[in-house]
C-alpha atoms as a PDB file:
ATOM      1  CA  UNK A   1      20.663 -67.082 -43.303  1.00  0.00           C
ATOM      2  CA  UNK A   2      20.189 -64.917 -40.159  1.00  0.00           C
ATOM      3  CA  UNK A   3      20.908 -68.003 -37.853  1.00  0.00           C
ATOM      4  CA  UNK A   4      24.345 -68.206 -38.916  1.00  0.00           C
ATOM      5  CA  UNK A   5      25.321 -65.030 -37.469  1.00  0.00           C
ATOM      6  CA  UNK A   6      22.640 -65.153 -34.282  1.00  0.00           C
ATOM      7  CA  UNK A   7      24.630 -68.580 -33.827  1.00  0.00           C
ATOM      8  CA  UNK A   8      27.961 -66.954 -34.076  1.00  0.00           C
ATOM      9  CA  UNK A   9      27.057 -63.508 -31.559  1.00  0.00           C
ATOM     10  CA  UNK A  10      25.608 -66.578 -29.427  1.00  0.00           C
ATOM     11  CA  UNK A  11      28.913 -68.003 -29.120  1.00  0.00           C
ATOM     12  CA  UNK A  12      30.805 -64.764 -28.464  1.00  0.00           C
ATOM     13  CA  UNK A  13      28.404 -63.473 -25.990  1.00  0.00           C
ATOM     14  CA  UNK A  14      28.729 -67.015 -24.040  1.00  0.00           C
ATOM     15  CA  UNK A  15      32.576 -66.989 -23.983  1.00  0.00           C
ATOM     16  CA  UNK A  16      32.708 -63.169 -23.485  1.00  0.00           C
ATOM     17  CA  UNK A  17      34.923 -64.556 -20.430  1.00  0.00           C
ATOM     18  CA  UNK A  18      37.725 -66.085 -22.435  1.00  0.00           C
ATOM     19  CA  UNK A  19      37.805 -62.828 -25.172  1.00  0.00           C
ATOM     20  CA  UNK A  20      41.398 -62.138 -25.575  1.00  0.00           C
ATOM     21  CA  UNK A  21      42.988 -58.564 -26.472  1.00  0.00           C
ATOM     22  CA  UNK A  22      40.461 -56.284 -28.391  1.00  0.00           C
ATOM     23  CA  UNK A  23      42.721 -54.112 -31.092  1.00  0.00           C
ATOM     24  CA  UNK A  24      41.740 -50.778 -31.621  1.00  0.00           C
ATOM     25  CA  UNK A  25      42.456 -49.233 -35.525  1.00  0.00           C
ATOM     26  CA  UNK A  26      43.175 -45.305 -35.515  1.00  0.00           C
ATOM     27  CA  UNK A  27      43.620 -42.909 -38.554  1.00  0.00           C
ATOM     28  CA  UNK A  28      45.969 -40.271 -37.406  1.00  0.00           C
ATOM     29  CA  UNK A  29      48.556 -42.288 -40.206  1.00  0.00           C
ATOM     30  CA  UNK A  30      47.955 -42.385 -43.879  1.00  0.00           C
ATOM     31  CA  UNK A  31      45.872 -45.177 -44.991  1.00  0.00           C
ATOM     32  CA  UNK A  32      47.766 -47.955 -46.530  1.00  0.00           C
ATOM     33  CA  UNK A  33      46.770 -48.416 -50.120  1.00  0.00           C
ATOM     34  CA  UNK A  34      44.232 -51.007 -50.768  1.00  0.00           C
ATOM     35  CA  UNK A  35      43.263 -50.570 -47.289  1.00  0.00           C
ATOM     36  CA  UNK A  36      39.614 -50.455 -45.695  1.00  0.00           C
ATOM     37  CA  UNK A  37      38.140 -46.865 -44.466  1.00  0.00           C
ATOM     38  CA  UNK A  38      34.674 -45.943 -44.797  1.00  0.00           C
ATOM     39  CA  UNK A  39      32.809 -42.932 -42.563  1.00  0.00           C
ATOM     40  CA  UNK A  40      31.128 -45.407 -40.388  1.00  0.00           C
ATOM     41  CA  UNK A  41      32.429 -47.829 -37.467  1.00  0.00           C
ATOM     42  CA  UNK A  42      33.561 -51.766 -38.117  1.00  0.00           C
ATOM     43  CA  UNK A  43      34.136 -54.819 -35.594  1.00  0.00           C
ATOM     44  CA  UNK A  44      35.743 -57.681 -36.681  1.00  0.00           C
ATOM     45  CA  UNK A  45      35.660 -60.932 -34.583  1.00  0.00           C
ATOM     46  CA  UNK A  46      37.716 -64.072 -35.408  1.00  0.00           C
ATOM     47  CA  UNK A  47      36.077 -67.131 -35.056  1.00  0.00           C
ATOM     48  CA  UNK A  48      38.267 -69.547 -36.912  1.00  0.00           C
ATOM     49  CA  UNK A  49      42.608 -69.531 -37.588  1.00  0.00           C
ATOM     50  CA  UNK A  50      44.684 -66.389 -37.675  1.00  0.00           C
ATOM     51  CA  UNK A  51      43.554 -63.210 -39.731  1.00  0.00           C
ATOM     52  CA  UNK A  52      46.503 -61.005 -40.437  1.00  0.00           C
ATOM     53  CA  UNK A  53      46.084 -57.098 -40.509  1.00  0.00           C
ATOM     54  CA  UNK A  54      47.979 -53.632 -40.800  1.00  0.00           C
ATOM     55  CA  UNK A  55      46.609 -51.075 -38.875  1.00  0.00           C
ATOM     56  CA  UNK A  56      47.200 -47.739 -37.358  1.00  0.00           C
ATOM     57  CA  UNK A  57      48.032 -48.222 -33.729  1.00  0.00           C
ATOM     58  CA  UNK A  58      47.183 -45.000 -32.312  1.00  0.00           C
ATOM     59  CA  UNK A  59      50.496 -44.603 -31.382  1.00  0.00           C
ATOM     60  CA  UNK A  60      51.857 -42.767 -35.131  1.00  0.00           C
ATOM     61  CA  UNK A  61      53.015 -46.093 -35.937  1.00  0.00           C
ATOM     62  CA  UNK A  62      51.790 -48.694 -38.571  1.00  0.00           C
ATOM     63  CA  UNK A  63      51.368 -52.063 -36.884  1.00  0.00           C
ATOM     64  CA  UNK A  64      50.995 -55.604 -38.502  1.00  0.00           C
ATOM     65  CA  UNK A  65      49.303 -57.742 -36.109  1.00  0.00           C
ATOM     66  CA  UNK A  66      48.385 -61.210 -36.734  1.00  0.00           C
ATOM     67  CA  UNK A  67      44.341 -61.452 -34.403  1.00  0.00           C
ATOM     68  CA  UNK A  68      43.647 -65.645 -32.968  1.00  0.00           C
ATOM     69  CA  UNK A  69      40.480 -66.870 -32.180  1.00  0.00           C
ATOM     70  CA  UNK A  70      38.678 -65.127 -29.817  1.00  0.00           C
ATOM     71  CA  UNK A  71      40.460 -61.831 -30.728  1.00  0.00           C
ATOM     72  CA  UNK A  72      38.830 -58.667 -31.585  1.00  0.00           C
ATOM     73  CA  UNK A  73      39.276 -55.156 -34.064  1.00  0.00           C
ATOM     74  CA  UNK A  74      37.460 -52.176 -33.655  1.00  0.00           C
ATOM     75  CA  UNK A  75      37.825 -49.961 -36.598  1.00  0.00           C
ATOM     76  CA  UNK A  76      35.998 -46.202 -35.864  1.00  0.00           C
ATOM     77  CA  UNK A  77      34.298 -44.502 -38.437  1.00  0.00           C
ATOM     78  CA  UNK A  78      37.084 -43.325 -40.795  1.00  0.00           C
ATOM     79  CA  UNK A  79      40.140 -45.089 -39.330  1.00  0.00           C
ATOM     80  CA  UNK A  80      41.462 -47.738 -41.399  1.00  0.00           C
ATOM     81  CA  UNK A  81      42.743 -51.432 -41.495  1.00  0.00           C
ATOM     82  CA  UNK A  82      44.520 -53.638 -43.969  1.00  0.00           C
ATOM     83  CA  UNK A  83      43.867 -57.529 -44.122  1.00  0.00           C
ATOM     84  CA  UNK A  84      46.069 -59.554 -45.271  1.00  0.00           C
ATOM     85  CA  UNK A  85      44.154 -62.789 -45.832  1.00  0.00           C
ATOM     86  CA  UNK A  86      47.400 -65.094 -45.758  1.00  0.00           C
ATOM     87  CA  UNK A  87      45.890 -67.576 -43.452  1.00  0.00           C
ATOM     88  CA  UNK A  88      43.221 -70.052 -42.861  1.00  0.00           C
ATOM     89  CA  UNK A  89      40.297 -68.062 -41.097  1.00  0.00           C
ATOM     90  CA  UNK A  90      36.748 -67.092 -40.493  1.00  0.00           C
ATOM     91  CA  UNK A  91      36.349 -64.035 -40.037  1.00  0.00           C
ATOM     92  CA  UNK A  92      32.878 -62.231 -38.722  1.00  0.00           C
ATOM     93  CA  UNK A  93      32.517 -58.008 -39.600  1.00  0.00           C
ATOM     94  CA  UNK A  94      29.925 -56.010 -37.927  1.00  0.00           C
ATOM     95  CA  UNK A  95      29.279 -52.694 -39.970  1.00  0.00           C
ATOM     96  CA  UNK A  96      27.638 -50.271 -37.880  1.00  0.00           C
ATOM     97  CA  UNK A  97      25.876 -47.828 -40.839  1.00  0.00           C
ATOM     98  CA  UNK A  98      23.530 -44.880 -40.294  1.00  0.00           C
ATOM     99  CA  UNK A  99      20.127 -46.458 -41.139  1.00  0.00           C
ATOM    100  CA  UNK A 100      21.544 -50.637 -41.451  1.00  0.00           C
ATOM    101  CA  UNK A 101      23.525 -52.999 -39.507  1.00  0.00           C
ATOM    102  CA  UNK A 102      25.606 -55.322 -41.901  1.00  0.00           C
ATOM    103  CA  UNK A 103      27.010 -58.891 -41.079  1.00  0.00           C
ATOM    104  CA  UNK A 104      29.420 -60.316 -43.111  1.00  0.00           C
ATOM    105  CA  UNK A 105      31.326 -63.805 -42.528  1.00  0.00           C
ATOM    106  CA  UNK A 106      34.408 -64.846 -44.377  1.00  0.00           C
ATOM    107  CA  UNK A 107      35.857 -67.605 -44.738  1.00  0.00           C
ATOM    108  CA  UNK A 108      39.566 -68.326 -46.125  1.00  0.00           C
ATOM    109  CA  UNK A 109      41.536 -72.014 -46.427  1.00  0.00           C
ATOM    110  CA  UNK A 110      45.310 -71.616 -46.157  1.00  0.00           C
ATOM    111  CA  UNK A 111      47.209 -71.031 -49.391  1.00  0.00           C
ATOM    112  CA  UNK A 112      44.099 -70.961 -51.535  1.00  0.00           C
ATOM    113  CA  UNK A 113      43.075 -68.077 -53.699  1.00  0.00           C
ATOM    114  CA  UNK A 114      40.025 -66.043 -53.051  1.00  0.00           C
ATOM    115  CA  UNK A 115      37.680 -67.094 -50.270  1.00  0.00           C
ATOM    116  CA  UNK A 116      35.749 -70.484 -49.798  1.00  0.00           C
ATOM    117  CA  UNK A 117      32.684 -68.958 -48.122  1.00  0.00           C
ATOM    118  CA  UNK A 118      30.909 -65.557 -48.324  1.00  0.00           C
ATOM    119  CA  UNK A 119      27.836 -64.106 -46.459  1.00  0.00           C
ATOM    120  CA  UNK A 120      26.459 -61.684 -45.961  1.00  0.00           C
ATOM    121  CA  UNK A 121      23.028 -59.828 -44.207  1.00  0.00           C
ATOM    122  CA  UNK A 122      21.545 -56.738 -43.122  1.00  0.00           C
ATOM    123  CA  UNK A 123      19.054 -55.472 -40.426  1.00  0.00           C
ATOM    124  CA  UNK A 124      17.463 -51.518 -40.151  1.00  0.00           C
ATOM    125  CA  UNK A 125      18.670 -49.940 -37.317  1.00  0.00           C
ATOM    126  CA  UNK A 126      15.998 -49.230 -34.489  1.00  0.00           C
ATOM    127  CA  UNK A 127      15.019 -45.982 -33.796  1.00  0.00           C
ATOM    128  CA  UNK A 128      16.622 -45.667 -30.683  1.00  0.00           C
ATOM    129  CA  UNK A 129      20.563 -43.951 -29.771  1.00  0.00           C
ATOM    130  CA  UNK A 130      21.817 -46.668 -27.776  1.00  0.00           C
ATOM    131  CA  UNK A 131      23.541 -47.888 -30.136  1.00  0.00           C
ATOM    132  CA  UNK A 132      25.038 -44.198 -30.878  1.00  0.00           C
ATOM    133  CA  UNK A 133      26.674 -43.914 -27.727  1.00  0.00           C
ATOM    134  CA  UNK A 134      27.874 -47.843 -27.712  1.00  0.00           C
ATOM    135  CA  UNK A 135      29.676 -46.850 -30.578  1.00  0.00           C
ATOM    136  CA  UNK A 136      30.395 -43.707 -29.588  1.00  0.00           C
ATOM    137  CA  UNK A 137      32.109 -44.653 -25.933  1.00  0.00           C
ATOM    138  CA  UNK A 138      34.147 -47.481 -27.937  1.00  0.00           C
ATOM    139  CA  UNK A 139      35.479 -44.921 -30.831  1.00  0.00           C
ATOM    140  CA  UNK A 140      36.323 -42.021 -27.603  1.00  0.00           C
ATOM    141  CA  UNK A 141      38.631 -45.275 -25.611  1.00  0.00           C
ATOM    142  CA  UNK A 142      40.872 -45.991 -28.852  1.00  0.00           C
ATOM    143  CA  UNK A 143      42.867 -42.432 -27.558  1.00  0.00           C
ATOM    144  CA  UNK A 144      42.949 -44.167 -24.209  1.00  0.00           C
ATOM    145  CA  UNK A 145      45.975 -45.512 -22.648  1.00  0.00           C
ATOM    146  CA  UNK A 146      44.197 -47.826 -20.323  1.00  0.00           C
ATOM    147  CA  UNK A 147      41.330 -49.364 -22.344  1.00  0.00           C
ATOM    148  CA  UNK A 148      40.571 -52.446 -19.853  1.00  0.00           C
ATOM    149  CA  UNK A 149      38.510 -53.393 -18.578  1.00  0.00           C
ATOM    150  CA  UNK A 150      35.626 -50.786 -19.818  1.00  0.00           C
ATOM    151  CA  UNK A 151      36.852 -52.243 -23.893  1.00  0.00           C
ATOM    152  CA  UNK A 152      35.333 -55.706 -22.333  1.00  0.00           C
ATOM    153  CA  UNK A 153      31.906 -54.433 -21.179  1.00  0.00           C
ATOM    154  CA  UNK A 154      31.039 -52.071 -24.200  1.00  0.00           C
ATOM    155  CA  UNK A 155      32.011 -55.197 -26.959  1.00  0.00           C
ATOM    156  CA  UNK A 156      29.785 -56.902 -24.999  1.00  0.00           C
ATOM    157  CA  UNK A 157      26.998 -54.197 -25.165  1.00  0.00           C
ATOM    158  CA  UNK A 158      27.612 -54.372 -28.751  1.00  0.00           C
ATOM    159  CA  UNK A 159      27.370 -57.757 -29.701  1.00  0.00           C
ATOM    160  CA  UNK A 160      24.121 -58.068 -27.297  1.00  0.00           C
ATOM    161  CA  UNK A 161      22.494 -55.713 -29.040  1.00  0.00           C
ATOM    162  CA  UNK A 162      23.621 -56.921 -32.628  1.00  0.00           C
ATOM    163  CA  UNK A 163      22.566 -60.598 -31.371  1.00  0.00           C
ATOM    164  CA  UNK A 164      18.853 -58.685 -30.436  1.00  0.00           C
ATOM    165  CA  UNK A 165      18.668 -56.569 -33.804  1.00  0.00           C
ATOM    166  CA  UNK A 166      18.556 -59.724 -35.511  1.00  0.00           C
ATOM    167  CA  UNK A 167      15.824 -61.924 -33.632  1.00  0.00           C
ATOM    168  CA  UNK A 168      13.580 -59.242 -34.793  1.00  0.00           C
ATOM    169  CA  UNK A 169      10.364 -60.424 -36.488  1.00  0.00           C
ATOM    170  CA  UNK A 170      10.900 -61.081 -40.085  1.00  0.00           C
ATOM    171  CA  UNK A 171      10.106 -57.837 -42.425  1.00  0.00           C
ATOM    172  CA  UNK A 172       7.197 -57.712 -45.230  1.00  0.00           C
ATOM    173  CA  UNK A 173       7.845 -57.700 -48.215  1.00  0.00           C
ATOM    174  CA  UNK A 174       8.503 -53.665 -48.561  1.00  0.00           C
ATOM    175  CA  UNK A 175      11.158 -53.873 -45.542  1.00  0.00           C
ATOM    176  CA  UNK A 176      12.884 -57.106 -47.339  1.00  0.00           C
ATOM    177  CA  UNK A 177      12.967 -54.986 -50.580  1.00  0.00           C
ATOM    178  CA  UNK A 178      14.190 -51.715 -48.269  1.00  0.00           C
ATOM    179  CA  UNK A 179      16.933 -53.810 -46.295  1.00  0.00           C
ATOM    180  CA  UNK A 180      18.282 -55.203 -49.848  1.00  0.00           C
ATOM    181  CA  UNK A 181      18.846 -52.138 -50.978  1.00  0.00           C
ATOM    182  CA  UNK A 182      20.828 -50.220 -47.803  1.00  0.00           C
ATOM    183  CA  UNK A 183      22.795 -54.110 -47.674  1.00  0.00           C
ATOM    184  CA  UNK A 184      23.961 -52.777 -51.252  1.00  0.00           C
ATOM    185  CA  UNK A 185      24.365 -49.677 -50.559  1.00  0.00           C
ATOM    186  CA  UNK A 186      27.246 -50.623 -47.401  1.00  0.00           C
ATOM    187  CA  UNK A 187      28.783 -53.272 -49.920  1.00  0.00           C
ATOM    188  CA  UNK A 188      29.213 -50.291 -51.918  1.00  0.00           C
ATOM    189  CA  UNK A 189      31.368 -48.000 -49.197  1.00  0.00           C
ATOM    190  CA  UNK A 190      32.649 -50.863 -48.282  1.00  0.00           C
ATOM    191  CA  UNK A 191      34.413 -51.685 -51.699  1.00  0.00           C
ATOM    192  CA  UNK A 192      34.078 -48.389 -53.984  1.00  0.00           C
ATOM    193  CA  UNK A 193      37.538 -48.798 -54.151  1.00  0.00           C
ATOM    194  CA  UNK A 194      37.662 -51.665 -56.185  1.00  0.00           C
ATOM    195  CA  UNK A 195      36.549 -52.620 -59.681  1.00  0.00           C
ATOM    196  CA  UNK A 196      32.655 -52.705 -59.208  1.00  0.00           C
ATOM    197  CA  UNK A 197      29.723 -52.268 -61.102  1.00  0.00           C
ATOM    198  CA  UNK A 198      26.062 -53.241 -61.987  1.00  0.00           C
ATOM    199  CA  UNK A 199      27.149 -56.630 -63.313  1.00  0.00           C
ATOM    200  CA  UNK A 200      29.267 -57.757 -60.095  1.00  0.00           C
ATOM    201  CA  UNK A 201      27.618 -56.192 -57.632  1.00  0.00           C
ATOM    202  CA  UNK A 202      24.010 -57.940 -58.692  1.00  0.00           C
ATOM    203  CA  UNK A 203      25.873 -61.377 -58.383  1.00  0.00           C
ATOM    204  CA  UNK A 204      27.536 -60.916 -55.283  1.00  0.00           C
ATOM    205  CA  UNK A 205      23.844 -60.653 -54.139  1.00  0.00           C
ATOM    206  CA  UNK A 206      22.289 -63.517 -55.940  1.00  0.00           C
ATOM    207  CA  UNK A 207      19.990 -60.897 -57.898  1.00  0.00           C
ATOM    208  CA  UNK A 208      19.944 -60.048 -62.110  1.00  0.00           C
ATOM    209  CA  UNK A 209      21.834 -56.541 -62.867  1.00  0.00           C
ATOM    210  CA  UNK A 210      18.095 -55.533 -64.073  1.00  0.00           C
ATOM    211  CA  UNK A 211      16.589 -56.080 -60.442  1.00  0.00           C
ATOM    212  CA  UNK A 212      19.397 -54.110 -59.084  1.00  0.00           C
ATOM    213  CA  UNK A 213      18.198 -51.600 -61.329  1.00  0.00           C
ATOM    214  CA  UNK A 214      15.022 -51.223 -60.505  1.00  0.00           C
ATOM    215  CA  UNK A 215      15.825 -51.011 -56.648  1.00  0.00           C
ATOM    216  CA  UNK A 216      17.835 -48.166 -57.342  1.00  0.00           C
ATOM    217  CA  UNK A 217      15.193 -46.176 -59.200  1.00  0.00           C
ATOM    218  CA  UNK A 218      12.421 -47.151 -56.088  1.00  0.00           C
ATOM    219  CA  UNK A 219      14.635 -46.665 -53.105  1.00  0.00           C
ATOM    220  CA  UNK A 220      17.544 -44.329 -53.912  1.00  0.00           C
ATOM    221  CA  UNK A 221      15.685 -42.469 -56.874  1.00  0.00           C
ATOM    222  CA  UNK A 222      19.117 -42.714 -58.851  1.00  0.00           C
ATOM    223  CA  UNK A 223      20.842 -44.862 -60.990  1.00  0.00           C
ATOM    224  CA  UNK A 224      23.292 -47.295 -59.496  1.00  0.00           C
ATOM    225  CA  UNK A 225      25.886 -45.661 -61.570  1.00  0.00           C
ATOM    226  CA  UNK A 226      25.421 -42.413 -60.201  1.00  0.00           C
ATOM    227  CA  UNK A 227      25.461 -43.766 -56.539  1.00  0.00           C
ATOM    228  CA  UNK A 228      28.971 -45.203 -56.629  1.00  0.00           C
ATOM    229  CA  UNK A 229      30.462 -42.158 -58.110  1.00  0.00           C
ATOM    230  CA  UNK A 230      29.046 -40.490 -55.574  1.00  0.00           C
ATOM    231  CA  UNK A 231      30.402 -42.223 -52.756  1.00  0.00           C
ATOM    232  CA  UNK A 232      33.531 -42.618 -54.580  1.00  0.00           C
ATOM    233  CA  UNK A 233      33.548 -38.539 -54.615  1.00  0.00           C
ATOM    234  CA  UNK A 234      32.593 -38.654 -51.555  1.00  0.00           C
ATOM    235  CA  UNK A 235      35.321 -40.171 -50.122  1.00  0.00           C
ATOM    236  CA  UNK A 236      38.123 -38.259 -52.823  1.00  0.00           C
ATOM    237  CA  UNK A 237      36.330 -35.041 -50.938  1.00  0.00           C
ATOM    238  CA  UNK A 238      37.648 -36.167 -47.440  1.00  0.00           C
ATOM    239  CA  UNK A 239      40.690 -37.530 -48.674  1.00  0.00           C
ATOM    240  CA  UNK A 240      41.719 -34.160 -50.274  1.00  0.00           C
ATOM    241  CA  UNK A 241      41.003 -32.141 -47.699  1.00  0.00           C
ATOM    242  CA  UNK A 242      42.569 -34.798 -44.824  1.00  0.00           C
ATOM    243  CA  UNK A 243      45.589 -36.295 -46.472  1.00  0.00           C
ATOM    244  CA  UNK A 244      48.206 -35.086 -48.956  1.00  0.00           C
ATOM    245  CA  UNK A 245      48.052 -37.705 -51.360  1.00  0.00           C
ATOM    246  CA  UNK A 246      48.680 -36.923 -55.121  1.00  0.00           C
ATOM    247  CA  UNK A 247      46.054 -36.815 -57.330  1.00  0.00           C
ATOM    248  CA  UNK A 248      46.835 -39.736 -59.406  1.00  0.00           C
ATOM    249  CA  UNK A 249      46.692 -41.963 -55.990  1.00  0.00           C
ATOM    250  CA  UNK A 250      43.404 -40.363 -54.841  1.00  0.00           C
ATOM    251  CA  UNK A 251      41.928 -41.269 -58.213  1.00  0.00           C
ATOM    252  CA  UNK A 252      43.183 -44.642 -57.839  1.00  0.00           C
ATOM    253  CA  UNK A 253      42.459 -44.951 -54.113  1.00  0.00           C
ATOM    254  CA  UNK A 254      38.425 -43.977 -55.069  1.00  0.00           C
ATOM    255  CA  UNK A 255      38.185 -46.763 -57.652  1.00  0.00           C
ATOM    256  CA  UNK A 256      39.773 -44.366 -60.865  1.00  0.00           C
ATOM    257  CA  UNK A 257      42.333 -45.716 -62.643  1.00  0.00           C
ATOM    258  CA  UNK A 258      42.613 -42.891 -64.942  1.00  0.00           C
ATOM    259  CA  UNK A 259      43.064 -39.553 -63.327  1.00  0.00           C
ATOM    260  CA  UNK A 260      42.387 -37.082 -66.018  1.00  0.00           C
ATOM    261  CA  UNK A 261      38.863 -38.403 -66.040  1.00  0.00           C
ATOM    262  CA  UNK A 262      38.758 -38.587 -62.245  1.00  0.00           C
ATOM    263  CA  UNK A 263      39.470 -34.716 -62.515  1.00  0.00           C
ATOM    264  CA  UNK A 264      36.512 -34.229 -65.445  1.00  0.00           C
ATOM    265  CA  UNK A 265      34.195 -35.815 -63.075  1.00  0.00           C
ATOM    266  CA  UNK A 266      35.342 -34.220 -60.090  1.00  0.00           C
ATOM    267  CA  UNK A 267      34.664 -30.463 -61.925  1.00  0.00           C
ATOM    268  CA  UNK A 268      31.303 -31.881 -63.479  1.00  0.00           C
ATOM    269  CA  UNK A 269      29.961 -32.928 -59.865  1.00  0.00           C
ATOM    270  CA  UNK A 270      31.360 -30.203 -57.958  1.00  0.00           C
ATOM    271  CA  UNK A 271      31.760 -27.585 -59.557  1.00  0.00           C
ATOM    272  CA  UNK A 272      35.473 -26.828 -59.236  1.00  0.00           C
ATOM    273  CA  UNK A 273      38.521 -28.944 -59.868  1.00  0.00           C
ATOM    274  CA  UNK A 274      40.368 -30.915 -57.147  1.00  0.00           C
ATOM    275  CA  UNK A 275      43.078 -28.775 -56.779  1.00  0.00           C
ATOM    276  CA  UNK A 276      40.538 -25.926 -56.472  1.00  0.00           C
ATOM    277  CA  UNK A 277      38.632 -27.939 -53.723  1.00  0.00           C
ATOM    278  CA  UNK A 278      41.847 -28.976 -51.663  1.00  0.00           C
ATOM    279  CA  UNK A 279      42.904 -25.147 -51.125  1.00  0.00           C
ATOM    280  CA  UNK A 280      39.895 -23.926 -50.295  1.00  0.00           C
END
């Protein structure tokens, strides 16, 4: 599966020339509900139609802006987007984690539900910081005015060293069984907003809910279960303390649909209530 996306950075790399505008997402706005924001940095690339999206502009506005082929979106670690999904498109996402790079390709027909096509992959991270400051340099020029031509140069940094990260030598059988699980565990902060669990996450990656199990108990030493609420708490933690959202659309905004028990969890995990947490 790999190939697909070496084929894809292939392409970008070779028509770096004829890249048109790179978008840069901000957070200083609330997120939209329903929107994407996870603690670690996104790109998205279109390949294929038009891919709609709402986005913080950096300028204290909310901007809906509708990325062509050959466009770009660079979403820093925390800022937030909103996709729209109204038109035909494919769309490639980089996801930049601690330990994993993740690749995902979507694919949408026009005025069809749901999408047609799905994939996704994962690579460890090397050892090295290039990839730090990459990211880094890219996050520091979305407060820039003048972002060209450096935006240009450090995409193409990026996707070089994506394109490289994947041409690795294939993993043993440990690494495969390693790079499964941190895939899973990005799909996770990528979507503990939404109704997962064991059941759905195990098919979105063609494994049995059991297997997915087990993985959990040799690589995370915790249940599944536990991991999601805690990046689900996680992320009520920072939105408490960064935005003042009620608590009945924090709940709902971490994947709770019922906040007295988002509340009961909250005080079991942490020790104190949300409220509590927020003032101090």
């Amino acid at each position: 599966m790999h190939n697909i996306f070496i084929d894809l950075l292939d392409s970008a790399i070779s028509d770096f020339e004829s890249l048109n505008n790179i978008w840069f997402a901000g957070d200083s706005l609330p997120p939209l509900e329903s929107s994407y924001q996870v603690n670690f940095p996104r790109l998205e690339l279109v390949f294929k139609g038009r891919y709609a999206n709402t986005f913080d502009n950096q300028q204290s506005n909310v901007a809906d802006i509708t990325l062509g082929v050959g466009e770009a979106l660079f979403i820093p670690a925390n800022a937030w987007n909103k996709p729209d999904w109204q038109h035909e498109c494919s769309v490639l996402s980089l996801l930049f984690g601690k330990s994993q790079l993740g690749f995902s390709l979507v694919s949408k027909r026009e005025n069809e539900e749901g999408f047609y096509d799905v994939q996704k992959y994962s690579v460890p991270q090397r050892s090295s910081h290039a990839i730090d400051h990459i990211l880094n340099a890219l996050s520091s020029l979305t407060h820039e005015k003048k972002k060209q031509p450096a935006d240009k140069f450090l995409l193409m940094a990026l996707l070089c060293y994506c394109k490289d990260m994947l041409e690795m030598p294939t993993a043993d059988c440990t690494r495969r069984s390693q790079d499964l699980f941190k895939g899973i565990c990005i799909y996770v902060q990528e979507n503990f907003h939404r109704n997962i669990n064991r059941n759905t996450v195990a098919e979105r990656f063609n494994i049995s809910p059991n297997h997915l199990s087990r993985l959990f108990r040799q690589e995370g030493h915790m249940r599944f279960a536990d991991y999601i609420a805690w990046v689900r708490l996680e992320r009520a933690k920072f939105m408490l303390k960064r935005y003042n959202f009620r608590l009945e659309e924090v709940a709902n905004r971490c994947g709770y649909h019922d906040s007295n028990y988002f509340c009961r969890v909250f005080k079991r995990k942490t020790g104190k209530t949300p409220t509590e947490y927020r003032v101090h």
